[in-house]
N, C-alpha and C. Protein backbone atom coordinates (compact mmCIF):
# COMPACT_ATOMS: atom_id res chain seq x y z
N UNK A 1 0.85 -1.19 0.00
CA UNK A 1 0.00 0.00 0.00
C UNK A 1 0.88 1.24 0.00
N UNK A 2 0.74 2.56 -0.70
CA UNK A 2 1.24 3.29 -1.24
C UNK A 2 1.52 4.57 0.15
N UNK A 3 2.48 5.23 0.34
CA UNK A 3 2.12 6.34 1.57
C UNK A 3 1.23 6.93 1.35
N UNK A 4 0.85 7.62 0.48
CA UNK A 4 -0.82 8.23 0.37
C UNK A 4 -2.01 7.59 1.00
N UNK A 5 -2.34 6.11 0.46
CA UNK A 5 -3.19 5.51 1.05
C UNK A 5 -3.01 5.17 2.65
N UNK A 6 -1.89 4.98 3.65
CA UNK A 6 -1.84 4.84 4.26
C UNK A 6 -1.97 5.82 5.08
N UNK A 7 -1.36 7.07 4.53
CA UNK A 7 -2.12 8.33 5.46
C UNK A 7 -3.64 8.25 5.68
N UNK A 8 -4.24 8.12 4.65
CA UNK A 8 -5.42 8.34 4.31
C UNK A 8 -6.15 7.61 5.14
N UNK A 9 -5.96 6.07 5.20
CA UNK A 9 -6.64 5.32 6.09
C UNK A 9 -6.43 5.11 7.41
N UNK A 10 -5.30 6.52 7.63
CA UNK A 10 -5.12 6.63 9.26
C UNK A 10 -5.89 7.56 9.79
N UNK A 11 -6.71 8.50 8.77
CA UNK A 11 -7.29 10.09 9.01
C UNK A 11 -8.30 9.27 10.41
N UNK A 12 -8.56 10.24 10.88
CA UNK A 12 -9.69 9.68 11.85
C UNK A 12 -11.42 9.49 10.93
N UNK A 13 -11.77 8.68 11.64
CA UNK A 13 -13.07 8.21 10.57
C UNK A 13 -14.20 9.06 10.86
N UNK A 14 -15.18 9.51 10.23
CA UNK A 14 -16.19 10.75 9.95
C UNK A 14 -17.21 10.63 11.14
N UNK A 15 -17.38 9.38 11.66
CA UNK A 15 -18.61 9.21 13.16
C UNK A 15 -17.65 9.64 13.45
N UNK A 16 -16.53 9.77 13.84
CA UNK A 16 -15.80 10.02 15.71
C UNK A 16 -16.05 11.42 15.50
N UNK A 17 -16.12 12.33 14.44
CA UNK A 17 -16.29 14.25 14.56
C UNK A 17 -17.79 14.33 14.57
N UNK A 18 -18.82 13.10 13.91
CA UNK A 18 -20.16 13.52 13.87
C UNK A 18 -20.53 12.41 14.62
N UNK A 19 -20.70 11.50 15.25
CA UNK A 19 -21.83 10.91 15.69
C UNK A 19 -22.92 10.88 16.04
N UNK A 20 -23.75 11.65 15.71
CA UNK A 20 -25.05 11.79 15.56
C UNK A 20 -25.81 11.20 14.26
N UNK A 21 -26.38 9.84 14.20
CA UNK A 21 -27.00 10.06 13.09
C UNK A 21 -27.79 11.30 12.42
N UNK A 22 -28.00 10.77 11.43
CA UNK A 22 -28.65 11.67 10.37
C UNK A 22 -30.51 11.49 11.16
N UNK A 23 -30.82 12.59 10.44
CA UNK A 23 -32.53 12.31 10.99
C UNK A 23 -32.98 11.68 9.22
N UNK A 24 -34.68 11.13 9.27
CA UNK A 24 -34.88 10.09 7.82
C UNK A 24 -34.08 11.71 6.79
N UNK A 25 -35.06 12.97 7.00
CA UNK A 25 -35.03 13.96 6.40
C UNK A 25 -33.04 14.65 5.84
N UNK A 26 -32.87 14.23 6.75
CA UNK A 26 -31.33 14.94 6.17
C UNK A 26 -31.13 13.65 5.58
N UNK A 27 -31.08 12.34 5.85
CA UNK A 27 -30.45 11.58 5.05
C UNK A 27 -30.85 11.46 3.63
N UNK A 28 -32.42 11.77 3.75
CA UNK A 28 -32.97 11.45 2.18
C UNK A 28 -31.86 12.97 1.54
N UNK A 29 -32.00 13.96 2.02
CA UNK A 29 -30.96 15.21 1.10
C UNK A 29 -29.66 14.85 0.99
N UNK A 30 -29.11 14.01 1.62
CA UNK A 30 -28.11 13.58 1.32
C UNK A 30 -28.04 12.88 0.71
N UNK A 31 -29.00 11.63 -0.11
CA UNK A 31 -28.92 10.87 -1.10
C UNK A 31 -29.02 11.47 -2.00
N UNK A 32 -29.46 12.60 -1.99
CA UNK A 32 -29.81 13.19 -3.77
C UNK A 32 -28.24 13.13 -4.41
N UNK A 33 -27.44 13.33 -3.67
CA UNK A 33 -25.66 13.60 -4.36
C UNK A 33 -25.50 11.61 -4.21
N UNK A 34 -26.26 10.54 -4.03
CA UNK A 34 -25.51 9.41 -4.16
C UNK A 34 -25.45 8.98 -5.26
N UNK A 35 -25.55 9.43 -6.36
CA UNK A 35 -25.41 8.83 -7.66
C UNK A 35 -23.78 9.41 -8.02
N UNK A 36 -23.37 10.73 -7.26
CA UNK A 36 -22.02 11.37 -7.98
C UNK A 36 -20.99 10.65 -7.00
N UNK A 37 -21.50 9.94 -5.75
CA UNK A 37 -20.54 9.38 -4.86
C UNK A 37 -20.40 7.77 -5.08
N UNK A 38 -19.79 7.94 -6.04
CA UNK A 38 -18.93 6.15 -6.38
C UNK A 38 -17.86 5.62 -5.57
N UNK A 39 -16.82 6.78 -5.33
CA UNK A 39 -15.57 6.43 -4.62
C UNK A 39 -15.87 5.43 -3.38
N UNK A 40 -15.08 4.64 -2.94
CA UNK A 40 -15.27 3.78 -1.64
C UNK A 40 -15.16 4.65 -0.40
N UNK A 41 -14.70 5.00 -0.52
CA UNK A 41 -13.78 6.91 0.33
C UNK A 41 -15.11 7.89 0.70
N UNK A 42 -16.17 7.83 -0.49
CA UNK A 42 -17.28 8.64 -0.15
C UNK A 42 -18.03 7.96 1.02
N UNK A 43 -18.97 9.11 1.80
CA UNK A 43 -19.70 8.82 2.51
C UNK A 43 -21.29 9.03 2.20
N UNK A 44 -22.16 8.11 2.18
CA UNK A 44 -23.30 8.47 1.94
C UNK A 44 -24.51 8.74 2.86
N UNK A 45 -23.98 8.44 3.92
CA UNK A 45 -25.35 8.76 5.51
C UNK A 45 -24.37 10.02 6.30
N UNK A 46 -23.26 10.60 5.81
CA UNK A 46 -23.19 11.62 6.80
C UNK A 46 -23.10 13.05 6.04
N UNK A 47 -23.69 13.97 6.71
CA UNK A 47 -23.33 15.10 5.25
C UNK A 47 -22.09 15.55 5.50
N UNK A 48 -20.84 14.79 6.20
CA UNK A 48 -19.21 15.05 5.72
C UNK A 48 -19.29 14.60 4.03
N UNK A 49 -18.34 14.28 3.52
CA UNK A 49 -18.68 14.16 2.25
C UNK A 49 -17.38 12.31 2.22
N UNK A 50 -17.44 12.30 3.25
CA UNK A 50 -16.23 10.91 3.00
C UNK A 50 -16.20 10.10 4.26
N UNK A 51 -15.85 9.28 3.82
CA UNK A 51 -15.52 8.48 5.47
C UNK A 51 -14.95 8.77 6.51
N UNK A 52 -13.15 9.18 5.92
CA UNK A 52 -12.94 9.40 6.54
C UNK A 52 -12.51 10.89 6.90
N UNK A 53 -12.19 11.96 7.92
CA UNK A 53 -11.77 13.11 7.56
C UNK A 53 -10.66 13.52 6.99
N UNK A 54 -10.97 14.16 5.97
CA UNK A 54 -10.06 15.03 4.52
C UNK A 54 -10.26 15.81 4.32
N UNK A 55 -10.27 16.98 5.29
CA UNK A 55 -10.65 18.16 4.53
C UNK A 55 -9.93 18.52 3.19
N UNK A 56 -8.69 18.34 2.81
CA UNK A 56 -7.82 18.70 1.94
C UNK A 56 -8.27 18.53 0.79
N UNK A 57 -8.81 16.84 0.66
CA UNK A 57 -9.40 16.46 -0.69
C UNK A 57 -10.98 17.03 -1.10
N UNK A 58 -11.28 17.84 -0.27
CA UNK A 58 -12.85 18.18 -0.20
C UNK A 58 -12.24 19.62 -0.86
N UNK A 59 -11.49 20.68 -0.43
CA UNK A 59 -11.16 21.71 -0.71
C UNK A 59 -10.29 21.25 -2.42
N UNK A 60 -9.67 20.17 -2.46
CA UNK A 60 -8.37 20.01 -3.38
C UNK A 60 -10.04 19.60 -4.58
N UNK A 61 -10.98 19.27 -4.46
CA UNK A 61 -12.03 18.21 -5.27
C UNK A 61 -12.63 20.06 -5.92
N UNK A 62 -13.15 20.71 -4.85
CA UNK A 62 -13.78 22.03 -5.42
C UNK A 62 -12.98 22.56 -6.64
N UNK A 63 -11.64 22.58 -5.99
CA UNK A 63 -10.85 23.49 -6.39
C UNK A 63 -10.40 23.01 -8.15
N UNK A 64 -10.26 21.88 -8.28
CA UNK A 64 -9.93 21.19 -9.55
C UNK A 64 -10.70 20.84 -10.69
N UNK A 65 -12.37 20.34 -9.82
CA UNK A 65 -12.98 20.27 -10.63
C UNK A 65 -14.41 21.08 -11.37
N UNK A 66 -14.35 22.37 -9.77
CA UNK A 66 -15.07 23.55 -10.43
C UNK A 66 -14.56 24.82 -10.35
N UNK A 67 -13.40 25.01 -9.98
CA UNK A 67 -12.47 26.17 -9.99
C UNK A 67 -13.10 26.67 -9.01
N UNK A 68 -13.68 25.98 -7.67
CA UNK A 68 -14.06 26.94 -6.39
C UNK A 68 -13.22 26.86 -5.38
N UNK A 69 -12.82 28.06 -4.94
CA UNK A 69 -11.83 28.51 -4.24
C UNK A 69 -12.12 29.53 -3.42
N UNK A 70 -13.55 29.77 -3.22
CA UNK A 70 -14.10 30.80 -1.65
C UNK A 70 -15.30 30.41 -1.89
N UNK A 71 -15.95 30.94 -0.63
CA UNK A 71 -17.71 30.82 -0.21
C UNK A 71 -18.15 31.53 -1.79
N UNK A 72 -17.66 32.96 -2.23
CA UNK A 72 -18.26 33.30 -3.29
C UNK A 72 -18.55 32.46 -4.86
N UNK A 73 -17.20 32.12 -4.61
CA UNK A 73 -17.16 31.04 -6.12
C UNK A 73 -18.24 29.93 -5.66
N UNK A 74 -18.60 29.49 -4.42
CA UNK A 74 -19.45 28.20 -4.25
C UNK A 74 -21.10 28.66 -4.22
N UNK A 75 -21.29 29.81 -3.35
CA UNK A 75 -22.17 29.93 -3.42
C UNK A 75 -23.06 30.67 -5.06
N UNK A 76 -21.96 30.92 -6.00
CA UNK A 76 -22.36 31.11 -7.23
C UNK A 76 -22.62 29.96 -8.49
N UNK A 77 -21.64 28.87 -8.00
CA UNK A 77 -21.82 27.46 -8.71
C UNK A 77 -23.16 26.98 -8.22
N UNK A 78 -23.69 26.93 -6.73
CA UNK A 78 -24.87 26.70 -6.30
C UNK A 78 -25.63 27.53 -6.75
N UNK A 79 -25.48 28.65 -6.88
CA UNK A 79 -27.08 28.93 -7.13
C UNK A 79 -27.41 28.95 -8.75
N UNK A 80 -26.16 28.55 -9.53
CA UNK A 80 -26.25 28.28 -11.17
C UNK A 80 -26.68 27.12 -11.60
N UNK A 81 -26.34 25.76 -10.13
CA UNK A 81 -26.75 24.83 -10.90
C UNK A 81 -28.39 24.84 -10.10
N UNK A 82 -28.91 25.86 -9.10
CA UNK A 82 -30.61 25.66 -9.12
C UNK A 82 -31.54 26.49 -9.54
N UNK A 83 -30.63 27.36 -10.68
CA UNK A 83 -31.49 27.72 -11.54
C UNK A 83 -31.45 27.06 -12.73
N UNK A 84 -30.40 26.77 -13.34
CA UNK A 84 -30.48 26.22 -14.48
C UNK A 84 -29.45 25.14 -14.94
N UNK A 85 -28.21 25.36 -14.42
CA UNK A 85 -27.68 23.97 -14.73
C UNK A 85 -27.21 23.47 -16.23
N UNK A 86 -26.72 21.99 -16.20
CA UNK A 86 -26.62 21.39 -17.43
C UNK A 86 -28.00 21.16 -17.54
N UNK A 87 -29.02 21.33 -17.35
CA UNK A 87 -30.51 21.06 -17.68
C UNK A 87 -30.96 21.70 -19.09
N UNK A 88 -30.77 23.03 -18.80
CA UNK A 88 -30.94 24.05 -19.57
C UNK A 88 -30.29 23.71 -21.51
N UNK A 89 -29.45 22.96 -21.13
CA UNK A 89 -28.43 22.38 -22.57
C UNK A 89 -29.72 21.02 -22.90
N UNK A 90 -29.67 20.44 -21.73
CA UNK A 90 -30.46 19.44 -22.10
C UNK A 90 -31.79 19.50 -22.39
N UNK A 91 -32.61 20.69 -22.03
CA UNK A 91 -33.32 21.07 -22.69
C UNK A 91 -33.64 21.63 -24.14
N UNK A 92 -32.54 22.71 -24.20
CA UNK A 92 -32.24 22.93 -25.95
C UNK A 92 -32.21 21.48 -26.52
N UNK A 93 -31.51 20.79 -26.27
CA UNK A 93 -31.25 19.87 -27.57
C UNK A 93 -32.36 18.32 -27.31
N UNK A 94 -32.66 18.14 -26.37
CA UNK A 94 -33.55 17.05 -26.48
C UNK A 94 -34.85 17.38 -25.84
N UNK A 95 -35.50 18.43 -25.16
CA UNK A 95 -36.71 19.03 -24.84
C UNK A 95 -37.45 18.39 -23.53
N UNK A 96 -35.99 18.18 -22.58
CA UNK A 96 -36.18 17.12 -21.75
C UNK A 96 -35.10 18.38 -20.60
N UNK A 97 -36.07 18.35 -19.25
CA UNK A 97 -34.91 19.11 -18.18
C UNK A 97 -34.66 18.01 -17.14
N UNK A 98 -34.03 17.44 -17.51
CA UNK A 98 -32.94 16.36 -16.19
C UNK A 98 -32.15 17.09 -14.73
N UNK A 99 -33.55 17.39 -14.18
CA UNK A 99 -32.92 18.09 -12.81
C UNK A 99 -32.36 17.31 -12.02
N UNK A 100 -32.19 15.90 -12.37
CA UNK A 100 -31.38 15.16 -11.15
C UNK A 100 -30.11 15.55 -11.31
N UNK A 101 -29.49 15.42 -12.34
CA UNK A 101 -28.01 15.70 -12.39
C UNK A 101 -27.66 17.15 -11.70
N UNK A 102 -28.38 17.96 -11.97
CA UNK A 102 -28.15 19.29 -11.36
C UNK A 102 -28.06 19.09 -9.97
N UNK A 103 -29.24 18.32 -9.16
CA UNK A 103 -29.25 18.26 -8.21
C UNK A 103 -28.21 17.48 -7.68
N UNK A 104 -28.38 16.45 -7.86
CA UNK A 104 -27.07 15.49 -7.47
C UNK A 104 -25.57 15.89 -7.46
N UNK A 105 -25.10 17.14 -8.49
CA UNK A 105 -23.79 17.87 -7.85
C UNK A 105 -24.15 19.05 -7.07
N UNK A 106 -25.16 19.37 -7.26
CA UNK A 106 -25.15 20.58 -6.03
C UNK A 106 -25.57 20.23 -5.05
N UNK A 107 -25.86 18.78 -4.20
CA UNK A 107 -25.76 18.58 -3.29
C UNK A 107 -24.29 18.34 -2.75
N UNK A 108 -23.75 17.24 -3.94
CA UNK A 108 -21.85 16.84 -3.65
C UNK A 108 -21.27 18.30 -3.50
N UNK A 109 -21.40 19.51 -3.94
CA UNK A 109 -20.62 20.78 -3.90
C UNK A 109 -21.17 21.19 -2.58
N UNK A 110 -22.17 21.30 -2.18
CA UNK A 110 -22.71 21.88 -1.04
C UNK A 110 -22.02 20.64 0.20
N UNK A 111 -22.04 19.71 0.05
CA UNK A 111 -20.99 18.55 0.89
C UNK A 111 -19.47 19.04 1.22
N UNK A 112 -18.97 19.25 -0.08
CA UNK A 112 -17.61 19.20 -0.08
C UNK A 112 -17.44 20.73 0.78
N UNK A 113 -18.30 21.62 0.48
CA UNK A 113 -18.07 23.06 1.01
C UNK A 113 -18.28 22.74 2.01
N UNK A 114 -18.72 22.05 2.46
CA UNK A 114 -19.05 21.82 4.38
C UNK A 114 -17.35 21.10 4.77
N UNK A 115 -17.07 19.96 3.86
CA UNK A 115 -16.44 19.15 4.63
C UNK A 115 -15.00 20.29 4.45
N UNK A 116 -14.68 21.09 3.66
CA UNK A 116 -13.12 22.22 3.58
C UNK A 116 -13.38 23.44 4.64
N UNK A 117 -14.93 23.45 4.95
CA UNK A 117 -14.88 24.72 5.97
C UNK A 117 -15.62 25.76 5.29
N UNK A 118 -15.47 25.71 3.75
CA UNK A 118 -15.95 26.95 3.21
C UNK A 118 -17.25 27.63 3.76
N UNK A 119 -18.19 26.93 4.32
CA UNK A 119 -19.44 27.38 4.49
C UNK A 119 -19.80 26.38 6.05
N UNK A 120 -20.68 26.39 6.81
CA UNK A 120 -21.16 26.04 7.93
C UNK A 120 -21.43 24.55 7.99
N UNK A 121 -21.91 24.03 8.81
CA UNK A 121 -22.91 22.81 8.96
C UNK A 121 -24.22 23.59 8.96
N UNK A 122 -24.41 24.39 9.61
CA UNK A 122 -26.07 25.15 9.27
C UNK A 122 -26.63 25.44 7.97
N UNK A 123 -25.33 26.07 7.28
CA UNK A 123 -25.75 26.17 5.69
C UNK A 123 -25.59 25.49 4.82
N UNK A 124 -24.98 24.75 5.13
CA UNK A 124 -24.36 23.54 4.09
C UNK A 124 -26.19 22.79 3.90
N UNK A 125 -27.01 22.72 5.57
CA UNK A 125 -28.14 21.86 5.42
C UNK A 125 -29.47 23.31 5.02
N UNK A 126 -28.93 24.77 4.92
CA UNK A 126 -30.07 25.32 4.41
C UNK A 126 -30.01 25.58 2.94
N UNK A 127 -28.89 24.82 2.04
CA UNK A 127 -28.28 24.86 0.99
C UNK A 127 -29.37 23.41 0.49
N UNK A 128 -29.12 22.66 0.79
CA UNK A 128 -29.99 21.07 0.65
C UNK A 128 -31.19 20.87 0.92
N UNK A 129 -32.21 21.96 1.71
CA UNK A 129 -33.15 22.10 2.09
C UNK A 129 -33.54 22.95 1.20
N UNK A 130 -32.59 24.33 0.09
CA UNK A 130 -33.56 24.46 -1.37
C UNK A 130 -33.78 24.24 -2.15
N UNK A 131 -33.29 22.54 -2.66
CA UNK A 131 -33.12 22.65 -3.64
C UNK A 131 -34.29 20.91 -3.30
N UNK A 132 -34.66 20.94 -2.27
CA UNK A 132 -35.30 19.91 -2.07
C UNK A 132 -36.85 20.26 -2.45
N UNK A 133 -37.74 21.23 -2.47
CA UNK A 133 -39.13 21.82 -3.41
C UNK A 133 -38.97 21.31 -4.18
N UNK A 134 -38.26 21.71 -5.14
CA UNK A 134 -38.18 21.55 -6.76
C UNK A 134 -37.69 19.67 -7.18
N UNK A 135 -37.24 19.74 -6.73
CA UNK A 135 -37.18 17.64 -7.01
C UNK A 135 -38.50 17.45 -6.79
N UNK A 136 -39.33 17.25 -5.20
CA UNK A 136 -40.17 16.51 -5.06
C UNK A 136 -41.43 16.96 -5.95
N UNK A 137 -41.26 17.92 -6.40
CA UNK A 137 -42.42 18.48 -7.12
C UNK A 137 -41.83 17.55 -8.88
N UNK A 138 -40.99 17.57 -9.34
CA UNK A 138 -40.51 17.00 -10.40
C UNK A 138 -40.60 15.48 -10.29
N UNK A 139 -40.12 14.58 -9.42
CA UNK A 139 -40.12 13.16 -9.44
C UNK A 139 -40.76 12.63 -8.54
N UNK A 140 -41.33 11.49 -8.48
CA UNK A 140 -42.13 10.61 -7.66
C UNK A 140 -41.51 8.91 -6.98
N UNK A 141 -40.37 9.15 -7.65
CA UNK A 141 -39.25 7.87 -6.60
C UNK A 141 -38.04 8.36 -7.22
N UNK A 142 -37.21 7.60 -6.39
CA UNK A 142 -35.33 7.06 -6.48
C UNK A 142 -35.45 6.72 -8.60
N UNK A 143 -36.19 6.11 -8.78
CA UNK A 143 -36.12 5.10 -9.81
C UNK A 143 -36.14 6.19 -11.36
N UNK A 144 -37.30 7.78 -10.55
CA UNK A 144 -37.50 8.43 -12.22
C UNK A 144 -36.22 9.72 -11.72
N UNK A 145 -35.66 9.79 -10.35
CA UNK A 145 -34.62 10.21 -10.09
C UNK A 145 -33.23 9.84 -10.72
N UNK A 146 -33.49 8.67 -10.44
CA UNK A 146 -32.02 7.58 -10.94
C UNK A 146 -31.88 8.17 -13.04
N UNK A 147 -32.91 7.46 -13.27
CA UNK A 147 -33.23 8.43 -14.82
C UNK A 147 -33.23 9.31 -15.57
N UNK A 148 -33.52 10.01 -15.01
CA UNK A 148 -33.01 11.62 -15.39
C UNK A 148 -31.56 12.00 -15.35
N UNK A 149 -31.29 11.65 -13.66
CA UNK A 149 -29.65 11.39 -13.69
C UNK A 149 -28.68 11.00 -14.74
N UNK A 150 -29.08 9.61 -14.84
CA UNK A 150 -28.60 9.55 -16.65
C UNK A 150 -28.60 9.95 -17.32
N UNK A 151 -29.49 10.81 -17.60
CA UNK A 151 -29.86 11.17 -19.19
C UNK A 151 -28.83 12.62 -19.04
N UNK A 152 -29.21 13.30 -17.90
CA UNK A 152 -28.07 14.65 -17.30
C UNK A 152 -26.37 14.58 -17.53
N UNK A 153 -25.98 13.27 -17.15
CA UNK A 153 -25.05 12.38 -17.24
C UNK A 153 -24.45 12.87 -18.76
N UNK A 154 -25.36 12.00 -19.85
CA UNK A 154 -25.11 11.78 -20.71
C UNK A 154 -25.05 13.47 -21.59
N UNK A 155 -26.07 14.43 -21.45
CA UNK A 155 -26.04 15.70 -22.17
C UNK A 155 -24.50 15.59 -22.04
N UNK A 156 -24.24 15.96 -20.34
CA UNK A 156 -22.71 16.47 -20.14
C UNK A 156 -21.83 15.94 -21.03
N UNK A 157 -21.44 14.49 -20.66
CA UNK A 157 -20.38 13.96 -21.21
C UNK A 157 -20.20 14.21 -22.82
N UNK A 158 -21.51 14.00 -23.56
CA UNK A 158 -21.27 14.55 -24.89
C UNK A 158 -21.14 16.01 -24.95
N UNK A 159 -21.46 16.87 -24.11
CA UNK A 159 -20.50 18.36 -24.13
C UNK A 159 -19.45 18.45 -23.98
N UNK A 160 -18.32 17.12 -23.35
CA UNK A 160 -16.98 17.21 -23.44
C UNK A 160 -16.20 16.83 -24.68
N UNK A 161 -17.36 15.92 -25.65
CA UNK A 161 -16.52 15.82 -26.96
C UNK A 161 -15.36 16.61 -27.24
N UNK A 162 -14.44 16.58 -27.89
CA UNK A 162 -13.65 17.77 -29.04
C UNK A 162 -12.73 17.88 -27.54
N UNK A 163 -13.02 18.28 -25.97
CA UNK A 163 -12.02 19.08 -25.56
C UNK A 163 -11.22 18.14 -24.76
N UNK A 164 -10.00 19.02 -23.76
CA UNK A 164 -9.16 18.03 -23.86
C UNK A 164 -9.82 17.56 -22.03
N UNK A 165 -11.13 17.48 -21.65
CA UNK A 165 -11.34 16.65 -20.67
C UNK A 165 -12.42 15.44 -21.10
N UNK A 166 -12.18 14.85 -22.46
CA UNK A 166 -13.23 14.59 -23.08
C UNK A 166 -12.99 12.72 -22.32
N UNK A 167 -11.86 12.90 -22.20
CA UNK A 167 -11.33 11.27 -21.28
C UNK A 167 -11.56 11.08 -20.13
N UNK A 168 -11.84 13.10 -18.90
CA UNK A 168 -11.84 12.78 -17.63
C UNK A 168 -13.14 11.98 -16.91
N UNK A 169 -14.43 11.54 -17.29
CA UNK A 169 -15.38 10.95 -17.49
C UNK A 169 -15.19 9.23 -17.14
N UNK A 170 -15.98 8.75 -15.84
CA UNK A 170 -15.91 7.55 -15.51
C UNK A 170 -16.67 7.31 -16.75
N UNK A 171 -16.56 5.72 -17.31
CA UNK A 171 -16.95 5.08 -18.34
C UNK A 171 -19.02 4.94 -17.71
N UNK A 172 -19.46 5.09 -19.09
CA UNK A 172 -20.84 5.07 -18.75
C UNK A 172 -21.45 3.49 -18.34
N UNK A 173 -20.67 3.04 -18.22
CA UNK A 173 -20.81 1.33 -17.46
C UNK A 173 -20.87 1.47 -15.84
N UNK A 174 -20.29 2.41 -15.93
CA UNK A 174 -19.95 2.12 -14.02
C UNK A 174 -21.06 3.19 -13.57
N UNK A 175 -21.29 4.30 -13.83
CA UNK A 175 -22.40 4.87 -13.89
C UNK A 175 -23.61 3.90 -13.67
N UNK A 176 -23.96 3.31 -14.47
CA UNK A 176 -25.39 2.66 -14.65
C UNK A 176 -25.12 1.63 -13.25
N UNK A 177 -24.00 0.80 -13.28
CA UNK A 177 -23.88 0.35 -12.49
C UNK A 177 -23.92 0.57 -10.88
N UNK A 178 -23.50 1.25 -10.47
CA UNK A 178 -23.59 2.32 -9.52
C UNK A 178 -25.02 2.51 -9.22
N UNK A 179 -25.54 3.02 -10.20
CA UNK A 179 -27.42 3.85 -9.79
C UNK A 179 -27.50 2.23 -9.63
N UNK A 180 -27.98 1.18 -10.98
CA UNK A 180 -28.27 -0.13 -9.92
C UNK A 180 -28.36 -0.86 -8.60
N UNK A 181 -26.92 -0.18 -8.37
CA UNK A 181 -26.76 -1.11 -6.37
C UNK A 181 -27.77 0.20 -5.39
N UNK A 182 -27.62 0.67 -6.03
CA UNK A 182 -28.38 1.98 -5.08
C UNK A 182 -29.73 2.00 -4.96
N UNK A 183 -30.72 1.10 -6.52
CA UNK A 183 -31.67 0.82 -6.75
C UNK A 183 -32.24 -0.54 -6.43
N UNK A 184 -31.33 -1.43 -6.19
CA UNK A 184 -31.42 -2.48 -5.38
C UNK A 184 -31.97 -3.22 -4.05
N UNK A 185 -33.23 -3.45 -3.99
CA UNK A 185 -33.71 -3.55 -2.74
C UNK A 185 -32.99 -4.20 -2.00
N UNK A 186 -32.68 -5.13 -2.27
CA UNK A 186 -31.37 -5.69 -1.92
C UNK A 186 -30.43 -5.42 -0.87
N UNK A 187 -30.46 -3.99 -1.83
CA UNK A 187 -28.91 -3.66 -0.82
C UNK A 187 -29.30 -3.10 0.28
N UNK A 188 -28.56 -3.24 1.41
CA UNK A 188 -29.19 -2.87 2.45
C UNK A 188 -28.33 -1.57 3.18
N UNK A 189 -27.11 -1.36 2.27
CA UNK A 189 -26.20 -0.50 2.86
C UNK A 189 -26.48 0.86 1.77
N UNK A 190 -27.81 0.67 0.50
CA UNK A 190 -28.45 2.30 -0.30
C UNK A 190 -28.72 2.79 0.51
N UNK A 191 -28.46 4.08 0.58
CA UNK A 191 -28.94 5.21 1.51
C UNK A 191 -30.63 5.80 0.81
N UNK A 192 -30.77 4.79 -0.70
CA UNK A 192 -31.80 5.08 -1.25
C UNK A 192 -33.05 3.95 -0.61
N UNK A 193 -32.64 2.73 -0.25
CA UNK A 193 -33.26 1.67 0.95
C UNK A 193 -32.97 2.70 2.19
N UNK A 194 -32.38 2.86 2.32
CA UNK A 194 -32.31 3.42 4.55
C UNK A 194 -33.39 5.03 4.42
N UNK A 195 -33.24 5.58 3.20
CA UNK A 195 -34.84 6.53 3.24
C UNK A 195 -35.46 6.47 1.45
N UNK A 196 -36.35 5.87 1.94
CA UNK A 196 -37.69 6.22 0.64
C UNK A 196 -37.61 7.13 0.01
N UNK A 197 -38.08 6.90 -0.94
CA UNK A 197 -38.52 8.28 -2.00
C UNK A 197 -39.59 9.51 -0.36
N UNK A 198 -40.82 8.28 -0.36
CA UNK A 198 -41.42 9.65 0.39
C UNK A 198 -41.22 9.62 1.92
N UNK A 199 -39.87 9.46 2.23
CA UNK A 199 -39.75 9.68 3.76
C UNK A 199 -39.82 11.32 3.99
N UNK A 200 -39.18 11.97 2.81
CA UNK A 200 -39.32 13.76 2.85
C UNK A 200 -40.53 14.25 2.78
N UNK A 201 -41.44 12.96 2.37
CA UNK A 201 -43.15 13.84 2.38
C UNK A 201 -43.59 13.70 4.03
N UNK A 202 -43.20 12.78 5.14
CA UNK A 202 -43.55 12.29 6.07
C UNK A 202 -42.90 13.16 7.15
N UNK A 203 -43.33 13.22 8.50
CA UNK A 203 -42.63 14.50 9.45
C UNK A 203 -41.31 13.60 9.56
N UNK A 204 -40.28 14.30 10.28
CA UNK A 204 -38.92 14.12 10.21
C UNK A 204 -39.10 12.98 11.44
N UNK A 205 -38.08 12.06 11.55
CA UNK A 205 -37.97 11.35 13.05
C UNK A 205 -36.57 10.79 12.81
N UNK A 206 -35.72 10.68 14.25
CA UNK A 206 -34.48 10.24 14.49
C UNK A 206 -34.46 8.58 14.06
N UNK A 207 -33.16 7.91 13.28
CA UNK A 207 -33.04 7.44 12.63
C UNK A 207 -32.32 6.06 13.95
């Protein structure tokens, strides 16, 4: 095992700074970003954004892959992707608005800004609490969530044609794959099984 990884898996692990579970309600807002969290490293029941604590890679993740580098740059990527987003593209060209994908990184950005410091634990959850209207009014489970996601997915990646991040793109296999285990009744460790589609319609209760 490499020194990197071994630092890494010495960080202290994300319950020992939060132990408090999640209530059903924060966890279901925290699943909306589980389709962008593949890594093993991600965390999906805590709104840290990883297992274990990193702030570095949470700040080093903003910084690389949306050029955010203060509360201003984040809180302007947020409020671009809940107005309009890659939706807006995907609307021009196929007459279809795939708000999951929007949603699903502006929950992971609103994560990662929590887990570098940029912004609060208070706001990080009044950041996830607006963008939660507009889904439930748009989809009716995980399943036409999971769907759209894809299709959001897919606008993007064919917007990277021609340039030179047209390779940085997990293969659309692992994608599908991914939403599967998550869609899986099965699995018992989906954060999309541990809260329902309508646990957010139901009053909140400790988990």
């Amino acid at each position: 095992m490499g020194l990197w990884n071994i630092r890494r898996w010495t960080k202290p692990r994300t319950k020992s700074r939060y132990p408090t579970p999640l209530t059903a309600h924060q966890l279901w807002m925290v699943s909306l970003g589980a389709p962008v969290s593949r890594d093993r490293t991600a965390s999906r029941t805590t709104l840290y954004p990883f297992t274990r604590i990193d702030d570095d890679s949470a700040r080093g993740w903003l910084a690389e892959q949306w050029e955010i580098t203060s509360r201003g740059r984040l809180a302007g990527r947020l409020d671009e992707l809940s107005r309009s987003g890659y939706r807006a593209r995907a609307q021009h060209l196929l007459g279809v608005s795939p708000l999951a994908w929007d949603a699903a990184l502006y929950v992971d950005i609103a994560r990662c800004g929590f887990g570098c410091g940029m912004i609060t634990e208070a706001e990080a959850w009044t950041a996830l609490k607006n963008i939660v209207p507009s889904v439930v009014r748009t989809y009716a489970s995980w399943q036409e969530y999971a769907d759209h996601y894809l299709l959001g997915r897919k606008v993007w990646q064919d917007g990277l044609r021609g340039t030179s991040d047209s390779s940085a793109p997990a293969p659309q296999a692992a994608a599908d794959a991914h939403l599967r285990a998550l869609l899986d009744p099965a699995n018992r460790s989906s954060p999309w099984n541990l809260a329902p589609w309508d646990t957010i319609s139901h009053p909140d209760r400790a988990r």
